[in-house]
Protein backbone atom coordinates (compact mmCIF):
# COMPACT_ATOMS: atom_id res chain seq x y z
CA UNK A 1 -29.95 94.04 35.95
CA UNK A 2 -28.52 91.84 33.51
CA UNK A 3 -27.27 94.12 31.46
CA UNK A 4 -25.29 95.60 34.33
CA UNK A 5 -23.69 92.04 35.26
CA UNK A 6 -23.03 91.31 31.59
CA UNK A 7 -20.91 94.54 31.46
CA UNK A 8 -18.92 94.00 34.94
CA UNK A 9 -18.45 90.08 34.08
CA UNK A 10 -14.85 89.10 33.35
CA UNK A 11 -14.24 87.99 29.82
CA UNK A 12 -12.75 84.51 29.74
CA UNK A 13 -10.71 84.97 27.14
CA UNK A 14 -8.26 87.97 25.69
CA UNK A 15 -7.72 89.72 22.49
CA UNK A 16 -4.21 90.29 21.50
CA UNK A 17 -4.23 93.73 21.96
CA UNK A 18 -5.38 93.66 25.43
CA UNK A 19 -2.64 90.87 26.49
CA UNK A 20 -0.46 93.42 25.18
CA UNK A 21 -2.26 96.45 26.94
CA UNK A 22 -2.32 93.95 30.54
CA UNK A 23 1.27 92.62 30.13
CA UNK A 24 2.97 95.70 28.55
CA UNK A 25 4.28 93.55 25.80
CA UNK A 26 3.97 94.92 22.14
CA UNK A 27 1.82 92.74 19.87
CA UNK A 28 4.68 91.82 17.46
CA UNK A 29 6.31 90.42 20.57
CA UNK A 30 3.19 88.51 21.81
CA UNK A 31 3.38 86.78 18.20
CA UNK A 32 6.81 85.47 18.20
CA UNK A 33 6.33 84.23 21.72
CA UNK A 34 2.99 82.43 20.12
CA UNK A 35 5.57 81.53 16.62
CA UNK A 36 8.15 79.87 19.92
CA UNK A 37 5.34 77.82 21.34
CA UNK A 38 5.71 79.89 24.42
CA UNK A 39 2.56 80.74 24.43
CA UNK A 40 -0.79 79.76 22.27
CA UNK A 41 -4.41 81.03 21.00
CA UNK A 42 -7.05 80.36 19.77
CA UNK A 43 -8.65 81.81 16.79
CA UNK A 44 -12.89 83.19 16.63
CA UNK A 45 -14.76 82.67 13.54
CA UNK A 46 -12.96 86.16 12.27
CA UNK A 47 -9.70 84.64 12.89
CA UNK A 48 -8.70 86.95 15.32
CA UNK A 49 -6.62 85.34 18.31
CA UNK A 50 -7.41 84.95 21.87
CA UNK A 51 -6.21 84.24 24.70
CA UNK A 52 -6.96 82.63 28.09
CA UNK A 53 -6.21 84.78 31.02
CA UNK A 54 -3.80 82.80 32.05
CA UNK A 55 -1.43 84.09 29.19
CA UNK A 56 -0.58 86.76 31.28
CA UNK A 57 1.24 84.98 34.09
CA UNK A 58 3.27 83.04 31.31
CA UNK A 59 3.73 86.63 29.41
CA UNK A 60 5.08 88.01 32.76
CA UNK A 61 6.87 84.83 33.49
CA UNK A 62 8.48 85.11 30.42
CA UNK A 63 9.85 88.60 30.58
CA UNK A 64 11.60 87.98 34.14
CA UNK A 65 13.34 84.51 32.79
CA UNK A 66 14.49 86.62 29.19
CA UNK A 67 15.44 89.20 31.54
CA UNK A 68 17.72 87.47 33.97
CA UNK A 69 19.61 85.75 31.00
CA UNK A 70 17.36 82.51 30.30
CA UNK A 71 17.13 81.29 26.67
CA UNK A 72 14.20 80.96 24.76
CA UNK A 73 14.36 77.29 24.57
CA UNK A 74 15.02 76.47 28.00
CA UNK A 75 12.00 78.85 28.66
CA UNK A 76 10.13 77.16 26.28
CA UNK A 77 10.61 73.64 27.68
CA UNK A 78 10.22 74.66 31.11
CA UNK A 79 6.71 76.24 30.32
CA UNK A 80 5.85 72.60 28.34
CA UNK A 81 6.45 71.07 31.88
CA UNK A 82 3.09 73.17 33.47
CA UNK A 83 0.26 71.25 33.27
CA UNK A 84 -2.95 73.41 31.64
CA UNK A 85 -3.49 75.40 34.73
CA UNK A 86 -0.33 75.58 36.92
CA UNK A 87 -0.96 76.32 40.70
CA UNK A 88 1.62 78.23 43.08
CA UNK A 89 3.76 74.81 43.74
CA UNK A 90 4.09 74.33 40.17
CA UNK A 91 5.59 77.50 39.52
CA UNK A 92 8.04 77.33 42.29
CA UNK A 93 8.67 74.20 40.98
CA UNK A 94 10.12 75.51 38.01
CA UNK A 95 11.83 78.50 39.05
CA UNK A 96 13.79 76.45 41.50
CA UNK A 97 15.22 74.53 38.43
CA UNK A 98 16.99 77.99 37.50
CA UNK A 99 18.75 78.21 40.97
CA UNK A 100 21.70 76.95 40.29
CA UNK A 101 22.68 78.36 36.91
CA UNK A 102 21.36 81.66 38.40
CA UNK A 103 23.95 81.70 41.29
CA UNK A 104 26.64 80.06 38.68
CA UNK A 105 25.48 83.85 36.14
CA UNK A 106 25.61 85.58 39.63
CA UNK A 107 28.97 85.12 40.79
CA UNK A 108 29.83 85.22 36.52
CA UNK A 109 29.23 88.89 36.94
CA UNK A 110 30.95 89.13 40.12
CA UNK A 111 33.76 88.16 38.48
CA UNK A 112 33.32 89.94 35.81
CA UNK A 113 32.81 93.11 37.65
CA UNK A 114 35.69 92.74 39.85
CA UNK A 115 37.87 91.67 37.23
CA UNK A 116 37.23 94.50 34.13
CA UNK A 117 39.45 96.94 35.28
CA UNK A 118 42.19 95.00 35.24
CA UNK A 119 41.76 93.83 31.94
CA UNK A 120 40.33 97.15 30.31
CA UNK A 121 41.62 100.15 32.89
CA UNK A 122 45.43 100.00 31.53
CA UNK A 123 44.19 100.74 27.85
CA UNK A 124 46.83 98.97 26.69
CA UNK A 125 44.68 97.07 24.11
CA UNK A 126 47.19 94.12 24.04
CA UNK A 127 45.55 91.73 26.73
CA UNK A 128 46.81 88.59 25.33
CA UNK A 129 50.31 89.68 25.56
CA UNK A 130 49.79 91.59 28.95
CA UNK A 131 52.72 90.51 31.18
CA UNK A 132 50.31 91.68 34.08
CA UNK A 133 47.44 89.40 33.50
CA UNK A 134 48.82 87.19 31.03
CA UNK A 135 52.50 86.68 30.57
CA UNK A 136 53.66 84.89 27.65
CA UNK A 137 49.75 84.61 26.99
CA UNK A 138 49.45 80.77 28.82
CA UNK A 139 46.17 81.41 28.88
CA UNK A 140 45.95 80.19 25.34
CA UNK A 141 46.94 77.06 26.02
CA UNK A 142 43.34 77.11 28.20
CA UNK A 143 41.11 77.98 25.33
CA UNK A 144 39.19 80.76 23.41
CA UNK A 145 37.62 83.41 25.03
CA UNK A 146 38.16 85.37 28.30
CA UNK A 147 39.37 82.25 30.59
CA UNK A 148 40.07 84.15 33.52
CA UNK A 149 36.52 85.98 34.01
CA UNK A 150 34.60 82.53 33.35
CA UNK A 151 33.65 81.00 36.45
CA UNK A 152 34.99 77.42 36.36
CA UNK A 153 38.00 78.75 34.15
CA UNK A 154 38.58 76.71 31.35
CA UNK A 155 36.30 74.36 29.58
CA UNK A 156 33.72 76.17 32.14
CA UNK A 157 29.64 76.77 31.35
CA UNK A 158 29.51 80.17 29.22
């Protein structure tokens, strides 16, 4: 009987290569996440790491922030925020510090989209002397970069 629970018992902790295995995050990844502070271990008497369950909601977490544009560091000092063991409330907390710069990157690509073919369909490969888009090329005058497709034009959040 024992030996049966033993067996079905959930493991506190997690070797590397089953956070990888669980998440679907390669072990070289799960180690520069660890290198980031993102994430952390600890190490057995072999020095082999392991992690807390938990890893895997900050793995996860992690992968959707990357994915929708976040930086490392701003993931990295929103996950220092969580206390050890973050509840639902906690991690609404934080994602609703994202909202606005999301919706700012959402209507960026709006723009974006709605604006390439202007820029790119003519193939004329001379955009800042377009007299289209850009006559005379004022836009200079604004700045570097592609001032019309940032939201917030010039001197606007890239």
């Amino acid at each position: 009987m024992n030996a049966a629970r033993r067996s079905t018992a959930i493991a506190p902790t997690l070797s590397v290569g089953e956070v990888a295995r669980r998440s679907g995050v390669p072990v070289s990844t799960l180690h520069f996440y660890e290198a980031k502070g993102l994430i952390g271990s600890t190490r057995t008497q072999g020095n082999q790491r392991r992690y807390c369950r938990e890893v895997l909601r900050r793995v996860a977490f992690i992968r959707v922030a990357q994915r929708v544009g976040i930086t490392l560091a701003d993931i990295r000092s929103a996950l220092a925020s969580l206390p050890t063991a973050p509840t639902r409330s906690d991690w609404k907390r934080l994602s609703s510090l994202w909202r606005a710069d999301l919706n700012q990157r959402i209507e960026q690509l709006k723009r974006l989209r709605d604006t390439l073919d202007d820029c790119i369909g003519c193939g004329c490969l001379s955009i800042d002397r377009c007299r289209l888009r850009n006559p005379g090329d004022k836009l200079a005058l604004k700045g570097p970069g592609a001032i019309r497709l940032w939201v917030g034009g010039a001197g606007g959040t890239r």
